[in-house]
Protein backbone atom coordinates (compact mmCIF):
# COMPACT_ATOMS: atom_id res chain seq x y z
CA UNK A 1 -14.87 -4.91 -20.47
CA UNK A 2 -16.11 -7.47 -17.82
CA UNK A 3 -19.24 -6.97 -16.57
CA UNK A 4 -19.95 -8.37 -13.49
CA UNK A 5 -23.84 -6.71 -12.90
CA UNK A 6 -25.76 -9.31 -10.93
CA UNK A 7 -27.24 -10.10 -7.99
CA UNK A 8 -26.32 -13.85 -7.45
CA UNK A 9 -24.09 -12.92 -4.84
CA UNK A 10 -25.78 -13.35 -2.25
CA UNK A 11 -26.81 -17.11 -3.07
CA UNK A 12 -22.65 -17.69 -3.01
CA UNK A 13 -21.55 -18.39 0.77
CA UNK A 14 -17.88 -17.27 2.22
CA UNK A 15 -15.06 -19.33 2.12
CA UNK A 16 -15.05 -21.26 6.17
CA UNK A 17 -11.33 -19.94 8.12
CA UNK A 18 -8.62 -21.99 7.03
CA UNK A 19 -9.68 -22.73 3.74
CA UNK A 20 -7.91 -22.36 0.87
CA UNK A 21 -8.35 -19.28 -0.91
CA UNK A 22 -8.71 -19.13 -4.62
CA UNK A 23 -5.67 -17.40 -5.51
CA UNK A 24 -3.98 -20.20 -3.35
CA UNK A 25 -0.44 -19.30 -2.08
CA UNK A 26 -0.89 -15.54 -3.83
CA UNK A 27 -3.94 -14.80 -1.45
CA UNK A 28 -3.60 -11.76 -0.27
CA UNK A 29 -6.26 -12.15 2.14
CA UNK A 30 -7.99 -9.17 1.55
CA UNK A 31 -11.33 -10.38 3.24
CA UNK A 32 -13.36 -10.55 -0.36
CA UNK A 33 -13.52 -14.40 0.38
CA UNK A 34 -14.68 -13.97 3.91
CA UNK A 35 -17.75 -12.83 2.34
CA UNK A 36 -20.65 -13.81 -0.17
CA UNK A 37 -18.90 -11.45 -2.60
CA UNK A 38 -16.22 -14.48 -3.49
CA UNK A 39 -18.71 -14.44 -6.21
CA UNK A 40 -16.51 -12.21 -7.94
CA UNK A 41 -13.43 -13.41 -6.81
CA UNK A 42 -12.15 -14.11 -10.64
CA UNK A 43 -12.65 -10.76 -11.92
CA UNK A 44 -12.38 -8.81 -8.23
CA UNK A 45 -8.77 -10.53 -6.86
CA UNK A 46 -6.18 -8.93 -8.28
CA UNK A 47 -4.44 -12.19 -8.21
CA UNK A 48 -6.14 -14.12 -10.20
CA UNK A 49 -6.90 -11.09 -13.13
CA UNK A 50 -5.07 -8.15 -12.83
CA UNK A 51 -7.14 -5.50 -14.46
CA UNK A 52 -5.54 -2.12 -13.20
CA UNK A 53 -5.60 -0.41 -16.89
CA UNK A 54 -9.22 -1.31 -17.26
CA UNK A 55 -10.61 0.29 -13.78
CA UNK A 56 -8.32 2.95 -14.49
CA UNK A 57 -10.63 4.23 -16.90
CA UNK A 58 -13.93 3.29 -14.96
CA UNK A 59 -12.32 4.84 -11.65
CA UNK A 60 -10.74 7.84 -12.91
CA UNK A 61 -12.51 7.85 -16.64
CA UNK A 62 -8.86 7.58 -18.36
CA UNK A 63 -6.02 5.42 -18.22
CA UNK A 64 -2.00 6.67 -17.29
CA UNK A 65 -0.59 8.07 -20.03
CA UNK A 66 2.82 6.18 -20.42
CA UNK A 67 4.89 8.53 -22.24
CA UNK A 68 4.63 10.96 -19.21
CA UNK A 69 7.30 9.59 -16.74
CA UNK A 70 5.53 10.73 -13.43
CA UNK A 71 2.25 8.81 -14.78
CA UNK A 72 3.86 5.88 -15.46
CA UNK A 73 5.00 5.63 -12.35
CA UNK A 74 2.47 7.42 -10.25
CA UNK A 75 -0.41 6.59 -12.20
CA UNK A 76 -2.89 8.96 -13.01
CA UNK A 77 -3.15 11.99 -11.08
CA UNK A 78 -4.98 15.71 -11.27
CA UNK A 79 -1.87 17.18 -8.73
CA UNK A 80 0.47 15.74 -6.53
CA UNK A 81 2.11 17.58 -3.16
CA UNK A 82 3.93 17.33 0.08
CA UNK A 83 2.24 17.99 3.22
CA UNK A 84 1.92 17.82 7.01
CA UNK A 85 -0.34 18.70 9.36
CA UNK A 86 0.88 21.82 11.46
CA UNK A 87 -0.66 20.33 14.35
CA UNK A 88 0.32 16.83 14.48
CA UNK A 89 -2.34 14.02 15.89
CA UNK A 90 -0.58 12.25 19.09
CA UNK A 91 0.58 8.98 18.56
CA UNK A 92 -0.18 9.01 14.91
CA UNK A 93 2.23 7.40 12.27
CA UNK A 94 3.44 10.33 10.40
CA UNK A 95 1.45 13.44 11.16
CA UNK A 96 -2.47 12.18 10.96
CA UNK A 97 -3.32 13.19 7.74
CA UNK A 98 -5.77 10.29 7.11
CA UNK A 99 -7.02 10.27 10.65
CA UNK A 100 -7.57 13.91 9.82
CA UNK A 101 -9.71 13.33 6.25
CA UNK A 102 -12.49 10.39 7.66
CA UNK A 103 -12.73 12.38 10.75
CA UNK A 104 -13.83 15.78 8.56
CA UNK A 105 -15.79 13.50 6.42
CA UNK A 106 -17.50 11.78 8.70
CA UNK A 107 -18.30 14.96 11.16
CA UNK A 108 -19.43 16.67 7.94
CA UNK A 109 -22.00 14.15 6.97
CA UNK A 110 -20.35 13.25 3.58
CA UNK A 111 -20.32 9.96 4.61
CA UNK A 112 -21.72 7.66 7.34
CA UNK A 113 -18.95 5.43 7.96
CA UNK A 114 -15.35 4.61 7.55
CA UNK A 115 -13.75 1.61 6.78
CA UNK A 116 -10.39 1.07 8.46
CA UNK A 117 -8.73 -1.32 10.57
CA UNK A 118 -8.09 -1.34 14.06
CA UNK A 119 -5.85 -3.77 16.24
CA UNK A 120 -6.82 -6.63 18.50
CA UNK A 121 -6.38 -6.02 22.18
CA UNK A 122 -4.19 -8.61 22.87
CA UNK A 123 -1.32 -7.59 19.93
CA UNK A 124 -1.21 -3.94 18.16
CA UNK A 125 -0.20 -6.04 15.15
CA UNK A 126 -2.81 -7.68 14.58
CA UNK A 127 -5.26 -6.06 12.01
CA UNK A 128 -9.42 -5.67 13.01
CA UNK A 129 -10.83 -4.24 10.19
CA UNK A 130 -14.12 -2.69 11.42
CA UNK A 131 -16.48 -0.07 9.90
CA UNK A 132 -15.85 3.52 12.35
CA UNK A 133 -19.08 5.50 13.38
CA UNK A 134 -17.36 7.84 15.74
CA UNK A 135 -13.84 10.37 15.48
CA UNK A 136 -13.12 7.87 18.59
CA UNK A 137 -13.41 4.82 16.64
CA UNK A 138 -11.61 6.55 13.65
CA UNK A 139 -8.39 7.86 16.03
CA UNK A 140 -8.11 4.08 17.49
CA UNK A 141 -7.02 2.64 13.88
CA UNK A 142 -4.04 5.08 13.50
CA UNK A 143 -0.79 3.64 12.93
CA UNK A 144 -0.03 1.41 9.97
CA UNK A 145 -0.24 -2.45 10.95
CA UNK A 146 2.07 -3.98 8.51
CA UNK A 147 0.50 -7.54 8.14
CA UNK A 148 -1.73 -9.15 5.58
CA UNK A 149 -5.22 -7.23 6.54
CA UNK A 150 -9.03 -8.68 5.54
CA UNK A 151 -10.44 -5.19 5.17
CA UNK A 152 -13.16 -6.34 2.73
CA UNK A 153 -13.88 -8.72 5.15
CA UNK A 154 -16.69 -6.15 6.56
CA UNK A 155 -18.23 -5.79 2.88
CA UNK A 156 -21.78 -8.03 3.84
CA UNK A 157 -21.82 -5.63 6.99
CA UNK A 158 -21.78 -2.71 4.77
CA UNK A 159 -24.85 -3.77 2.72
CA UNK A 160 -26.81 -4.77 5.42
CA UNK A 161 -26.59 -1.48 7.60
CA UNK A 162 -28.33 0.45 4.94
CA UNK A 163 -25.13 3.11 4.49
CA UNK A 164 -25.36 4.96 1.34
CA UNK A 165 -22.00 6.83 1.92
CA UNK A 166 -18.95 5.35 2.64
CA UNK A 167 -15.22 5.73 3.27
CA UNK A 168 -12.70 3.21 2.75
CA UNK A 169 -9.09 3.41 3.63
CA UNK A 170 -7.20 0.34 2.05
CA UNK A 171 -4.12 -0.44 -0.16
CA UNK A 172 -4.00 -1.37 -3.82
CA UNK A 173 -5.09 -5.49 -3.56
CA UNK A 174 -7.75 -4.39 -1.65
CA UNK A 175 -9.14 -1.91 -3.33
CA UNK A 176 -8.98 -3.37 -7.10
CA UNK A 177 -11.54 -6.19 -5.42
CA UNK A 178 -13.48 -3.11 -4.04
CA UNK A 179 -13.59 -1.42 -7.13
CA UNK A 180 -14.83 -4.60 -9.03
CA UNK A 181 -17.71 -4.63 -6.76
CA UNK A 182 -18.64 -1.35 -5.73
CA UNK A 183 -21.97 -1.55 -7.81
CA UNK A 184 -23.03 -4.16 -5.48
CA UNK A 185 -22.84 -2.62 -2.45
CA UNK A 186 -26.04 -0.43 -2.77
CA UNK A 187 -23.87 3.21 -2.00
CA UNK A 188 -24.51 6.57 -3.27
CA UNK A 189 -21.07 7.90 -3.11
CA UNK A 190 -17.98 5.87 -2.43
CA UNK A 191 -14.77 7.11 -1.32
CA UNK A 192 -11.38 5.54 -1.52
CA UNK A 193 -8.36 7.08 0.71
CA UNK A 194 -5.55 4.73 -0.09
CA UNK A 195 -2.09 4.33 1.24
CA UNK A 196 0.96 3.03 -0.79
CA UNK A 197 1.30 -0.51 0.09
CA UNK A 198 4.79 -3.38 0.01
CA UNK A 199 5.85 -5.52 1.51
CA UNK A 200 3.48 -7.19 3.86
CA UNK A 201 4.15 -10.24 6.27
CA UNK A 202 2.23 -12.67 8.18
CA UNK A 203 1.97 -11.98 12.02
CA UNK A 204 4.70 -14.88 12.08
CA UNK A 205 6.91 -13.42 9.61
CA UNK A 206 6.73 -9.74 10.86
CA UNK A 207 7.87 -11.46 14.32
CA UNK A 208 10.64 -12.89 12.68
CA UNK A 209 11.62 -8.86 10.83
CA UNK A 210 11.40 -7.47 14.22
CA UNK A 211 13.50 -9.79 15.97
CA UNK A 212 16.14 -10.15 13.59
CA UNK A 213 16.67 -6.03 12.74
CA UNK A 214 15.41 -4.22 15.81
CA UNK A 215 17.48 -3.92 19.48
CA UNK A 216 13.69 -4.08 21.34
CA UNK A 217 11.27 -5.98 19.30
CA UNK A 218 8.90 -6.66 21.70
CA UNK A 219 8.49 -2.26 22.22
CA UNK A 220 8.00 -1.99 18.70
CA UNK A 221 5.25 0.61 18.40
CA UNK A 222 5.58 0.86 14.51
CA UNK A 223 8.30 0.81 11.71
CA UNK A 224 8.29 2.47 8.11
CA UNK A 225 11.54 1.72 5.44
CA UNK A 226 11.70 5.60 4.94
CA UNK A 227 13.42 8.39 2.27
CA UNK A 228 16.51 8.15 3.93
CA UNK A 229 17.28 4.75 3.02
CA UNK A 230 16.82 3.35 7.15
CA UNK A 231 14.39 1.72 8.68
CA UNK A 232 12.90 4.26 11.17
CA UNK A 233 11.46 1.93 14.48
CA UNK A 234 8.76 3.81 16.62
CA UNK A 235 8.93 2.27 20.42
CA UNK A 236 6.92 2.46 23.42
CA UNK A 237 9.42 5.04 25.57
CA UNK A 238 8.85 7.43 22.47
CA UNK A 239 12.43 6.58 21.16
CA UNK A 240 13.47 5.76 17.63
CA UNK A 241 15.95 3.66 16.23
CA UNK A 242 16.94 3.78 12.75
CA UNK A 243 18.31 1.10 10.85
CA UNK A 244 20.14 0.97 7.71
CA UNK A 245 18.62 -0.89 4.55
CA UNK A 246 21.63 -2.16 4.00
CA UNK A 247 22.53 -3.73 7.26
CA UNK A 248 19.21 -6.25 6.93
CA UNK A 249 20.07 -9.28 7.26
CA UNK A 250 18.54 -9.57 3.31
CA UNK A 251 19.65 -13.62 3.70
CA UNK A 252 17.53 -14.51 6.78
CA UNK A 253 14.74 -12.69 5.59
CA UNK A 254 14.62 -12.71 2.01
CA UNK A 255 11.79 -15.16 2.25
CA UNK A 256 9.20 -13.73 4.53
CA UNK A 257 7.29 -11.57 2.41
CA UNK A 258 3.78 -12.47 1.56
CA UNK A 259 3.69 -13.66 -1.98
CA UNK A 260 1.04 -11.78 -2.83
CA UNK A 261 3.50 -8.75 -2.19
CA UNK A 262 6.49 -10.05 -3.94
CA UNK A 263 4.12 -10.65 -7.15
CA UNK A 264 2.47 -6.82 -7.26
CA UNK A 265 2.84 -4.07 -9.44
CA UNK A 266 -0.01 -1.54 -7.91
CA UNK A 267 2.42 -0.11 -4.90
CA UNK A 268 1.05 3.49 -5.68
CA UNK A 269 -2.57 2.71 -5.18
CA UNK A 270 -4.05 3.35 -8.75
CA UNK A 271 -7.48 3.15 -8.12
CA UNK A 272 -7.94 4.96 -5.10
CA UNK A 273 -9.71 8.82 -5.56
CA UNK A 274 -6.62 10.14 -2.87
CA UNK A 275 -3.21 8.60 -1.89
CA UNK A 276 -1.48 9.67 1.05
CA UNK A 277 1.90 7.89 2.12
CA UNK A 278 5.47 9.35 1.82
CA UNK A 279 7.03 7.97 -1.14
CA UNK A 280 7.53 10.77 -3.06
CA UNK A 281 8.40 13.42 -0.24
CA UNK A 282 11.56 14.49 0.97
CA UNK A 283 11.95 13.06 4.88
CA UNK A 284 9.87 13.80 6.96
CA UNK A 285 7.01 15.28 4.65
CA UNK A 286 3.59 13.14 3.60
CA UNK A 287 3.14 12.62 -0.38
CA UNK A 288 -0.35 13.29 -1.81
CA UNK A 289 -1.54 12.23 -4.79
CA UNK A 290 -4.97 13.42 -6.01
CA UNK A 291 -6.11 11.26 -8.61
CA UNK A 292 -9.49 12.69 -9.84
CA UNK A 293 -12.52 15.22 -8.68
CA UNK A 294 -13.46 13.06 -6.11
CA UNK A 295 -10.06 12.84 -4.46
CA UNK A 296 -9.62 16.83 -4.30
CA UNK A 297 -13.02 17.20 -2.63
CA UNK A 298 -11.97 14.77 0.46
CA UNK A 299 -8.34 16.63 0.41
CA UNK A 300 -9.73 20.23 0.25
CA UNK A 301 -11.85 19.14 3.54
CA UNK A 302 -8.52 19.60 5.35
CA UNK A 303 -5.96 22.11 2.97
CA UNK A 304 -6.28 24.56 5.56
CA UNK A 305 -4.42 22.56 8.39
CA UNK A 306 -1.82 21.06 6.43
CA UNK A 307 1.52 22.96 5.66
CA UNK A 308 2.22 22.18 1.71
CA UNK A 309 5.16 22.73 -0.49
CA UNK A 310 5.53 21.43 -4.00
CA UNK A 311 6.76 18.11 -4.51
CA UNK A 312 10.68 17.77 -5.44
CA UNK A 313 13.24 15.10 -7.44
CA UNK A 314 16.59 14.81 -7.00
CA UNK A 315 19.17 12.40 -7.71
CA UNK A 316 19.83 9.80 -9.76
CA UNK A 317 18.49 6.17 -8.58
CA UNK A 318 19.12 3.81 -11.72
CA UNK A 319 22.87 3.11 -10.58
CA UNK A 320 21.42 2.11 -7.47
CA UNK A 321 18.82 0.09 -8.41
CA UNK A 322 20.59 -1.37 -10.96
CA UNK A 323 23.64 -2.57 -8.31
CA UNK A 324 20.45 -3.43 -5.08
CA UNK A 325 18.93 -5.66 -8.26
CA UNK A 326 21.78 -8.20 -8.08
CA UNK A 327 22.26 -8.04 -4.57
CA UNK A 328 18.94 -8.43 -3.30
CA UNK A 329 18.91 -11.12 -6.08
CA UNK A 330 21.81 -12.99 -4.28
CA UNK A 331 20.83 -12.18 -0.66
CA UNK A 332 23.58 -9.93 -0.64
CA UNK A 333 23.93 -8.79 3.95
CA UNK A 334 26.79 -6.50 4.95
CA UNK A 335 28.44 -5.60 7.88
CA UNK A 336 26.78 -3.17 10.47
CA UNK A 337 29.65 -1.04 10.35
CA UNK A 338 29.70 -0.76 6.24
CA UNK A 339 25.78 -0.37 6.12
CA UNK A 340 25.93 2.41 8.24
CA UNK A 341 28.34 4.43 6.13
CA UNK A 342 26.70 3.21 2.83
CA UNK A 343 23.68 5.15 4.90
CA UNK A 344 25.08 7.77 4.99
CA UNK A 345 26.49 8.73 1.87
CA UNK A 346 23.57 7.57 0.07
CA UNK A 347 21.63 10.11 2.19
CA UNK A 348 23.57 12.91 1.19
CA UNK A 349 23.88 12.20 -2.65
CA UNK A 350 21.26 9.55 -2.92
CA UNK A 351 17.96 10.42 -5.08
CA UNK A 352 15.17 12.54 -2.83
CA UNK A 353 11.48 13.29 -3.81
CA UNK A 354 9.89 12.03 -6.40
CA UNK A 355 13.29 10.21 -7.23
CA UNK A 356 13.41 8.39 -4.58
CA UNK A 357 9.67 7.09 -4.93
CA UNK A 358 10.71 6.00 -8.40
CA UNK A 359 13.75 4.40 -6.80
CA UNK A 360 11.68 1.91 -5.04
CA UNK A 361 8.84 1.19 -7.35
CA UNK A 362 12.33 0.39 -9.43
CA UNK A 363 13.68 -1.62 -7.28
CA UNK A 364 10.98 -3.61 -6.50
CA UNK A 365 8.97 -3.75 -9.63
CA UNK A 366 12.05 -5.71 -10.85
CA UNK A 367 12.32 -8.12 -8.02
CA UNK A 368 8.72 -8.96 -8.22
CA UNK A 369 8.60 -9.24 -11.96
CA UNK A 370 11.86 -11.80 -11.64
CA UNK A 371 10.00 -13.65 -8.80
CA UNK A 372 6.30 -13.96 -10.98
CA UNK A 373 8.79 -15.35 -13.45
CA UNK A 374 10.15 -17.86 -11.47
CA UNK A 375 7.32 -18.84 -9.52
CA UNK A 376 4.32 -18.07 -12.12
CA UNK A 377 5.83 -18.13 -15.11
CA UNK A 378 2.64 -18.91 -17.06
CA UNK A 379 0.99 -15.76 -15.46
CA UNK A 380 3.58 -13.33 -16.58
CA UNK A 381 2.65 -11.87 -19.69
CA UNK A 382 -0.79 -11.33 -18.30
CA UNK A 383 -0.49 -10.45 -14.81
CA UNK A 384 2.45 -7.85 -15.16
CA UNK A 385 0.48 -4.37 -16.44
CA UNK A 386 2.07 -2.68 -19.39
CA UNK A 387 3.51 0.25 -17.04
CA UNK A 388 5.64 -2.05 -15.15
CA UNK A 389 6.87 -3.79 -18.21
CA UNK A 390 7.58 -0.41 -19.22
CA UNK A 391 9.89 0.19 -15.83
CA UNK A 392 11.64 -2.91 -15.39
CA UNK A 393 12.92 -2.96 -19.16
CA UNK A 394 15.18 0.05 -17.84
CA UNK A 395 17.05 -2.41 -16.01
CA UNK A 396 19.16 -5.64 -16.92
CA UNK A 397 17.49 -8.52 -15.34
CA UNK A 398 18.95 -11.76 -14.00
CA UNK A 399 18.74 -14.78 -16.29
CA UNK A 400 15.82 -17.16 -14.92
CA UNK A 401 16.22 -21.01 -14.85
């Protein structure tokens, strides 16, 4: 086991703007290097060493157990739900449920600050990761911004305001670095809240997604790909416009995802103590996954506003993964007018639930396994964890150059 227990940190200085990261092209830019805690960047980045299975066991004080399908896939969990809040927050993404949690956390005392990420003033896409002290400060960083995001960028703030408690919302890149360096920080009591996480652009190349699949780009409010296989647009009139996957144009914009994203195999959010996201929920329910003691506490803050029902799988989704491997693989795009009936048949006998959430960690395990191959191939063995070796030998792969 590594052991990174030192105080030579702070003698290490952050990387300037504009440099080059050490992970190079597979930065995430997660914000670890933006601070003196690059020290750690070779065991923290999940980039350079993945080490999921390992802080599996420090995090949640076991690994997944792979013969179990749902933990291979889900990772490890205590119990795992669909919910939404019977009163919904305004303006929130799905229902508030996160809001909800570092609001009740914070107004409780459990901790004194939450670390989330707000938007510039001059573009709501543009991620300001910040440290909220107020409900106020927690409301303004609803809604998902789906670019690259420095949240550990705030980590040297953290240490020097003397917090001992401390929530942080993040995705899975994010919070493997955090979890490497937790010790550091000084806290009492950590908590993680994470959200599933794929497929992240650049501010350039989300620019280029909205123009090229949505009818108002510049009133894009927010967009999630969703259960029933469309992309669901939020704009500023309060309308939505739905968009079947298989009407992207997949050969314009095949090649704007970051490459962190197309070379990840943590879209679940392993280490965090509580996922919420949607997943594994039929449309238009929230999936929660409660990984450990810690995670039930910060759900069970806020059990009495949510409506719950048991999570669900239905369907079947190899065939379709199986047939969206090849296609994806040859930047297969198809008419509006066959897209939209593809939609809607696959809606109707398409896989649901939990299905559905296994459909896409499918679907893009293998596409992000074949691209580490072709782009990394000396990081393969190493970098791909032994669950997702597990998934993608389901599936017959295309033959790499």
């Amino acid at each position: 086991m590594t052991n990174i227990n030192s105080n030579n940190h702070k003698k290490s200085k952050a990387l300037k703007p504009g440099s080059r990261r050490p992970a190079k092209e597979l930065c995430s830019e997660c914000g670890l290097c933006d601070t003196y805690y690059i020290h750690y960047v070779k065991e923290a980045c999940a980039f350079i060493t993945q080490r999921i299975e390992e802080l599996e066991v420090n995090t949640h004080q076991r690994c997944r157990d792979l013969d179990k399908e749902n933990e291979l896939y889900f990772g490890v969990h205590q119990e795992m739900m669909a919910a939404r809040k019977q009163v919904p927050i305004v303006g929130a993404q799905w229902t508030g449920i996160v809001s909800t949690i570092a609001i009740e956390m914070l107004n409780r005392g459990l901790v004194e600050g939450v670390v989330c990420v707000q938007n510039s003033q001059e573009d709501r896409f543009q991620p300001m990761p910040t440290i909220a002290r107020t409900p106020e400060a927690i409301l303004a960083a609803k809604v998902n911004k789906p670019t690259l995001s420095p949240n550990l960028s705030v980590l040297e703030e953290i240490e020097r305001s003397g917090m001992k408690k401390l929530l942080v919302i993040g995705v899975g890149c994010q919070i493997q670095a955090l979890r490497t360096v937790e010790k550091q920080l000084g806290l009492e009591k950590l908590y993680v809240l994470g959200t599933p996480c794929v497929d992240n652009v650049t501010r350039a190349g989300l620019q280029k997604f909205l123009e090229t699949t949505s009818r108002s780009p510049g009133t894009v409010v927010s967009y999630e790909f969703m259960q029933d296989f469309r992309v669901h647009f939020k704009h500023e009139d309060g309308s939505e416009e739905k968009v079947p996957f298989f009407g992207l144009k997949t050969n314009i914009l095949k090649d704007i995802f970051a490459p962190s994203c197309m070379s990840c195999f943590d879209y679940v959010n392993s280490l965090a103590d509580l996922v919420v996201g949607y997943m594994g929920a039929p449309y238009p329910w929230q999936w929660i996954v409660v990984r450990n003691d810690t995670g039930k506490q910060m759900l069970d803050l806020v059990k009495e506003q949510l409506e719950i029902q048991p999570v669900m799988s239905q369907g079947n989704r190899q065939p379709a993964v199986q047939q969206g491997i090849k296609a994806y693989d040859d930047a297969v795009t198809l008419p509006m007018w066959v897209a939209q009936l593809m939609g809607i048949v696959i809606d109707r006998i398409g896989p649901k639930g939990l299905e559905y959430g296994k459909f896409s960690i499918d679907s893009h395990f293998a596409r992000n396994y074949l691209y580490v191959k072709r782009h990394h191939p000396q990081k393969l063995e190493a970098h791909v964890p032994e669950f997702a070796k597990r998934i993608v030998a389901q599936y017959d792969l295309p033959e790499v150059d």
